[in-house]
N, C-alpha and C. Protein backbone atom coordinates (compact mmCIF):
# COMPACT_ATOMS: atom_id res chain seq x y z
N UNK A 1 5.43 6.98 -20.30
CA UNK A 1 4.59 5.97 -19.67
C UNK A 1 5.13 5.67 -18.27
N UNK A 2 4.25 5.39 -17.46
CA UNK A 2 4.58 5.66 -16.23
C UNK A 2 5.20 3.39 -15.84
N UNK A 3 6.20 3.34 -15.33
CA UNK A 3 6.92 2.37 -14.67
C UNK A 3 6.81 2.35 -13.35
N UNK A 4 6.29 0.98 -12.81
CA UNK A 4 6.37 0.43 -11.33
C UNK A 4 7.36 -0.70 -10.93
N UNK A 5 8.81 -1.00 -11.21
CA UNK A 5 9.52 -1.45 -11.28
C UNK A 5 9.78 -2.23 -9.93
N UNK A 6 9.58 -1.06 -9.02
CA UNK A 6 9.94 -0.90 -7.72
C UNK A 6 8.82 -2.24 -6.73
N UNK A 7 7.80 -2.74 -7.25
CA UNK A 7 6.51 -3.23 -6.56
C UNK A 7 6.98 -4.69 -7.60
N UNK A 8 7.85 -5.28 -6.58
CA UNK A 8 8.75 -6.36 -6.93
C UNK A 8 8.13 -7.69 -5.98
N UNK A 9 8.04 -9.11 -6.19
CA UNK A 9 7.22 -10.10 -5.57
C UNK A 9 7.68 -9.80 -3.76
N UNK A 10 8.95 -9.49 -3.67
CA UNK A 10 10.02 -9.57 -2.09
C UNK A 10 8.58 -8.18 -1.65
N UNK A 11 8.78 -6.92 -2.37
CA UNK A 11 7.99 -6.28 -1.65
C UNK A 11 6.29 -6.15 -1.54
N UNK A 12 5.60 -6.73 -2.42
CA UNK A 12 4.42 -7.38 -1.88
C UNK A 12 4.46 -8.75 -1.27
N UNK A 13 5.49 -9.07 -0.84
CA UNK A 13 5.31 -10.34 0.43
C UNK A 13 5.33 -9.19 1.75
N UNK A 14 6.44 -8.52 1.63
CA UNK A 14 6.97 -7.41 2.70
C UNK A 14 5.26 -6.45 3.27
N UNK A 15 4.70 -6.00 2.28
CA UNK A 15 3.62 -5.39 2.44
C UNK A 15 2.05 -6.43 2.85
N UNK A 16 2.06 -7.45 2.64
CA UNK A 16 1.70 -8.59 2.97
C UNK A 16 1.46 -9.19 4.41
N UNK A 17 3.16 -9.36 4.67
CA UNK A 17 3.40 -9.53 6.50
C UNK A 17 2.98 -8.06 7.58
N UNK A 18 3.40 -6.89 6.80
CA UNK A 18 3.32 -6.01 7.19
C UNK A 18 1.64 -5.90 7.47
N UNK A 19 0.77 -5.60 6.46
CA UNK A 19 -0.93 -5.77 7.04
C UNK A 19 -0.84 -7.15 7.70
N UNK A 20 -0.91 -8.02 7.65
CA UNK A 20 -1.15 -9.48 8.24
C UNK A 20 -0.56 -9.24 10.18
N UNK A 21 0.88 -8.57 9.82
CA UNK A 21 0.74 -7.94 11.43
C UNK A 21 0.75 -7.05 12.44
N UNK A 22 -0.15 -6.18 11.53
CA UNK A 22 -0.76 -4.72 12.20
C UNK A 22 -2.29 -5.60 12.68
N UNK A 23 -2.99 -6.63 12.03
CA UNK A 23 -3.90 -7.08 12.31
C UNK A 23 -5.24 -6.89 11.24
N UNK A 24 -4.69 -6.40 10.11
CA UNK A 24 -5.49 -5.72 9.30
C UNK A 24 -6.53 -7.17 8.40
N UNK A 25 -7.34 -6.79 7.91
CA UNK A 25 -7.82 -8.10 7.04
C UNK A 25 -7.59 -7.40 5.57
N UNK A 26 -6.92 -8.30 4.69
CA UNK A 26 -6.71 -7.42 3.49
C UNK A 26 -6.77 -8.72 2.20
N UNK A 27 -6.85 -8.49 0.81
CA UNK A 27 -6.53 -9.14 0.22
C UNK A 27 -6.15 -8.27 -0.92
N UNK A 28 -5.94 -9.24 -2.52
CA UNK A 28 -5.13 -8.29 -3.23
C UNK A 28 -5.46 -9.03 -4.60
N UNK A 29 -5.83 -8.34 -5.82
CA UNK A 29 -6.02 -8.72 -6.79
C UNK A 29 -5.49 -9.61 -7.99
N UNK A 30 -4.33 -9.88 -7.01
CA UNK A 30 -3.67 -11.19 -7.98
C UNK A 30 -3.10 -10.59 -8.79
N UNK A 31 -2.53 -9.30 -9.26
CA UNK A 31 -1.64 -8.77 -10.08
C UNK A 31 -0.36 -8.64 -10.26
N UNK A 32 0.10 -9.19 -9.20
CA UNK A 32 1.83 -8.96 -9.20
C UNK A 32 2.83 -9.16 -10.36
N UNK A 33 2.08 -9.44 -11.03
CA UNK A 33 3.06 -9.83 -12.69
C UNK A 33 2.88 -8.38 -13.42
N UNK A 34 1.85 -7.51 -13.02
CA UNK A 34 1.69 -6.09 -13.49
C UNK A 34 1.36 -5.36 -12.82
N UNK A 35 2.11 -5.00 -12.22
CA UNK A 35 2.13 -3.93 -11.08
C UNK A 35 1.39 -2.81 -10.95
N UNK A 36 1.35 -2.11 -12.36
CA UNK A 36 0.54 -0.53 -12.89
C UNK A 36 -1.36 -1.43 -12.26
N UNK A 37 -1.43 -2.49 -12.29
CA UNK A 37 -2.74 -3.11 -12.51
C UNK A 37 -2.83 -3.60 -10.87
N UNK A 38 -1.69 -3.61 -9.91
CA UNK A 38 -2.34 -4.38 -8.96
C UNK A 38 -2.66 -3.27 -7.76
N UNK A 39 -3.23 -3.58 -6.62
CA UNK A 39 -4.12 -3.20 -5.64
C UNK A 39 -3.87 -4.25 -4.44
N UNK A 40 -4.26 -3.88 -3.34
CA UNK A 40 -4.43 -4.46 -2.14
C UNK A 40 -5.64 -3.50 -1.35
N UNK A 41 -6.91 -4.28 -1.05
CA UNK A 41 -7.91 -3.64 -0.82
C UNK A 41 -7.74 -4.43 1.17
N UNK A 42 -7.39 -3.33 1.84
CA UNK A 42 -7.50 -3.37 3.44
C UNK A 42 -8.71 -2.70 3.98
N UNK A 43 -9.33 -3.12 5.31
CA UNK A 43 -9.98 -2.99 6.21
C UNK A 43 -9.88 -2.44 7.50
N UNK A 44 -9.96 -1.20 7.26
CA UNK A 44 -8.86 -0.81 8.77
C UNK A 44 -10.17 -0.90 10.21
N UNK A 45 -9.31 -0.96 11.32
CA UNK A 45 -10.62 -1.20 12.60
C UNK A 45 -12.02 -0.83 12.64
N UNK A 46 -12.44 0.29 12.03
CA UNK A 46 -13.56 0.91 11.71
C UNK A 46 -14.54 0.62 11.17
N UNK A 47 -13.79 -0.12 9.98
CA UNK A 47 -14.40 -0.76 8.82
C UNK A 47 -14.18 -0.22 7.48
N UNK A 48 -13.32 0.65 7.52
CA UNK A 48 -13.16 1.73 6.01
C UNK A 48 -12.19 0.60 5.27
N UNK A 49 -12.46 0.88 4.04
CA UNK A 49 -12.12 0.20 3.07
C UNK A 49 -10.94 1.35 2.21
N UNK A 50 -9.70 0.50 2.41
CA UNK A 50 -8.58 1.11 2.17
C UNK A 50 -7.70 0.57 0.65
N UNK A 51 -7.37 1.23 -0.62
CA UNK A 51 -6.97 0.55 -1.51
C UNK A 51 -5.64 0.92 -1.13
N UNK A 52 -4.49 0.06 -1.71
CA UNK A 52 -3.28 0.44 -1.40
C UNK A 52 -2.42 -0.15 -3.04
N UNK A 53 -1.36 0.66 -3.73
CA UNK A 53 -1.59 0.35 -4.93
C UNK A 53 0.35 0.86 -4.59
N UNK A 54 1.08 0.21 -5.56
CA UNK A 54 2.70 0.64 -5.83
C UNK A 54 2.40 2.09 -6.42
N UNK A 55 3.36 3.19 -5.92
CA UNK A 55 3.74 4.31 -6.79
C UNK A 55 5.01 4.28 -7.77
N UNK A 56 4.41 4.65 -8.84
CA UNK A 56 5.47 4.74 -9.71
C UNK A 56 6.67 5.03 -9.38
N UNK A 57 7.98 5.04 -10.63
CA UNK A 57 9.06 5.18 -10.23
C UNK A 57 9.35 6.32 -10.08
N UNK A 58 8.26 7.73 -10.88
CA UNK A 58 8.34 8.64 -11.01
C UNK A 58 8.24 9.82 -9.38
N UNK A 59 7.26 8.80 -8.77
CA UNK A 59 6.95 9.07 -7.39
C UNK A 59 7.73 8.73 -6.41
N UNK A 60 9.10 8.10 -6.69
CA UNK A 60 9.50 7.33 -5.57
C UNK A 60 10.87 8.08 -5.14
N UNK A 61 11.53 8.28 -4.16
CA UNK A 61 12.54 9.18 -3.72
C UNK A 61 13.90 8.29 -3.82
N UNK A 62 14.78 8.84 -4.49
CA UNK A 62 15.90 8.10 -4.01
C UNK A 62 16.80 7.89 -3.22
N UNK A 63 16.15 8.85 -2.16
CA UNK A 63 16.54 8.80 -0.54
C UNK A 63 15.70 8.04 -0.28
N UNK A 64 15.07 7.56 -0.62
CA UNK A 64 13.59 6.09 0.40
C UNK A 64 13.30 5.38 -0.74
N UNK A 65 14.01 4.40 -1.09
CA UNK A 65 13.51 3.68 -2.04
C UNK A 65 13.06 2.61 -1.64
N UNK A 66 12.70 2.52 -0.45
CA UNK A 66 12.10 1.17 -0.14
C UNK A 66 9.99 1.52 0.29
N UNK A 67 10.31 3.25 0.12
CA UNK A 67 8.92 3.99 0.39
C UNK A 67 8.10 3.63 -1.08
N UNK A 68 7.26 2.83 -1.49
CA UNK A 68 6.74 2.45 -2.87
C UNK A 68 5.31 2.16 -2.71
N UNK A 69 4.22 2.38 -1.10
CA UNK A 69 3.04 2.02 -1.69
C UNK A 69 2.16 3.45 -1.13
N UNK A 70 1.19 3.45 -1.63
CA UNK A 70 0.41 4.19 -1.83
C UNK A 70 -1.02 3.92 -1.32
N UNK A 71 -1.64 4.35 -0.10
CA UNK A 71 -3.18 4.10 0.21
C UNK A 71 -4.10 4.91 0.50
N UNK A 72 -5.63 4.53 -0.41
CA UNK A 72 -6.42 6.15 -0.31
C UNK A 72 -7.27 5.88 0.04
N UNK A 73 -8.20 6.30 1.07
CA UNK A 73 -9.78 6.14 1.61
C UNK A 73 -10.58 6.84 1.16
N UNK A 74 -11.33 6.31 0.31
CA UNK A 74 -12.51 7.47 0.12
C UNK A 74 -13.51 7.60 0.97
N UNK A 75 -13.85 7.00 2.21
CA UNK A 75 -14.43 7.33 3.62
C UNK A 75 -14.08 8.37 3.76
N UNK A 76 -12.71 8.50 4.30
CA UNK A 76 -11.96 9.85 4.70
C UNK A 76 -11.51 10.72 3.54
N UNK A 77 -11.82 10.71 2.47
CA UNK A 77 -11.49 11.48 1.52
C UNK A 77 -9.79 12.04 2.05
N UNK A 78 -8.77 10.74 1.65
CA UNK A 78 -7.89 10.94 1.93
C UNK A 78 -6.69 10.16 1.46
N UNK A 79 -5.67 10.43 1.24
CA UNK A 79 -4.20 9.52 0.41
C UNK A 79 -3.35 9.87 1.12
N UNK A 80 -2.77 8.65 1.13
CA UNK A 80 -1.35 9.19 2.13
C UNK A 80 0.13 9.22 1.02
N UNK A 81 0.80 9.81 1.80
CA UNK A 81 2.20 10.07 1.33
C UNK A 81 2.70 8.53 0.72
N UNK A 82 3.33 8.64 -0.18
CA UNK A 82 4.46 7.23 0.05
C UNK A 82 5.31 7.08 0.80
N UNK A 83 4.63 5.50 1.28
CA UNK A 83 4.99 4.71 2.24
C UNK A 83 6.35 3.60 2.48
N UNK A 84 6.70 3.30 3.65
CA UNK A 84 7.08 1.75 3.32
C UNK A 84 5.58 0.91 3.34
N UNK A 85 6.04 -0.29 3.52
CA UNK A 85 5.01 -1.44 3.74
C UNK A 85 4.57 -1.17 5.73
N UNK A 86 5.37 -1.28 6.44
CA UNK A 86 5.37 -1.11 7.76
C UNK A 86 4.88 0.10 7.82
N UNK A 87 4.74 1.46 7.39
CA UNK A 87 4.33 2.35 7.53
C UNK A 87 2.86 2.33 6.93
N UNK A 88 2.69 2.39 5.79
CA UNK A 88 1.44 1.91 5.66
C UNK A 88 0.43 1.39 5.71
N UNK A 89 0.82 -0.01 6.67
CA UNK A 89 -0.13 -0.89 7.51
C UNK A 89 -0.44 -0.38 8.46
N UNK A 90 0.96 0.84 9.25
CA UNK A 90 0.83 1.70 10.66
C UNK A 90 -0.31 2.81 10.33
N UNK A 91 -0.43 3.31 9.36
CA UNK A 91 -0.88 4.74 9.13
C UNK A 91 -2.60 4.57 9.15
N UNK A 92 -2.87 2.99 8.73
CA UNK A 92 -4.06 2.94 7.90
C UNK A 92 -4.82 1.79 9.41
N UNK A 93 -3.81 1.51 10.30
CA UNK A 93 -4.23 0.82 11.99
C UNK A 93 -4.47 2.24 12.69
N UNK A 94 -3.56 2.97 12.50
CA UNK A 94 -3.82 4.14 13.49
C UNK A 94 -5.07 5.24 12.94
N UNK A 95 -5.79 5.02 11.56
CA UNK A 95 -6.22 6.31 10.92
C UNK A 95 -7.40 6.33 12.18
N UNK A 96 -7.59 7.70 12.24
CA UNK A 96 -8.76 8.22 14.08
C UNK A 96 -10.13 7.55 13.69
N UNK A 97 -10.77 7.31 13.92
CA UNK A 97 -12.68 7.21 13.93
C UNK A 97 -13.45 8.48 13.22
């Protein structure tokens, strides 16, 4: 069974400030007590609608353990690598038109 251990309250505050100051509008399903269950649905400049969700522990490097979220557009038919929080707010401000 897959464990999200890593998607801890410190790092959805962290991922939080992080969209809040790339400029993004985002909110998030109120799951943080179950991680496998929660989401953060962002808005990047365009208007694409971005889910961003913790990767398991199985996914997570133990050279980057602070790399734990995960965001996929189905506009762009596209997922990115695991992230930090700062990277993933960057990836999903910068994605092209």
């Amino acid at each position: 069974m897959a464990s999200f251990t890593h998607a801890t309250p410190e790092r959805c505050a962290q991922l939080a400030r992080a969209l809040t100051a790339a400029g993004l509008a985002w909110s998030d399903n109120g799951r943080q007590d179950d991680p496998q269950f929660l989401t953060y649905t962002v808005t990047d400049p365009h208007g694409r609608t971005w889910r961003i969700s913790p990767a398991t522990n199985f996914q997570i490097s133990p050279s980057s353990p602070g790399q734990i979220w995960e965001a996929r557009c189905s506009a762009l038919m596209t997922t990115t690598p695991i992230l930090s929080a700062r990277q993933v707010a960057e990836r999903i401000k910068d994605a092209p038109a």
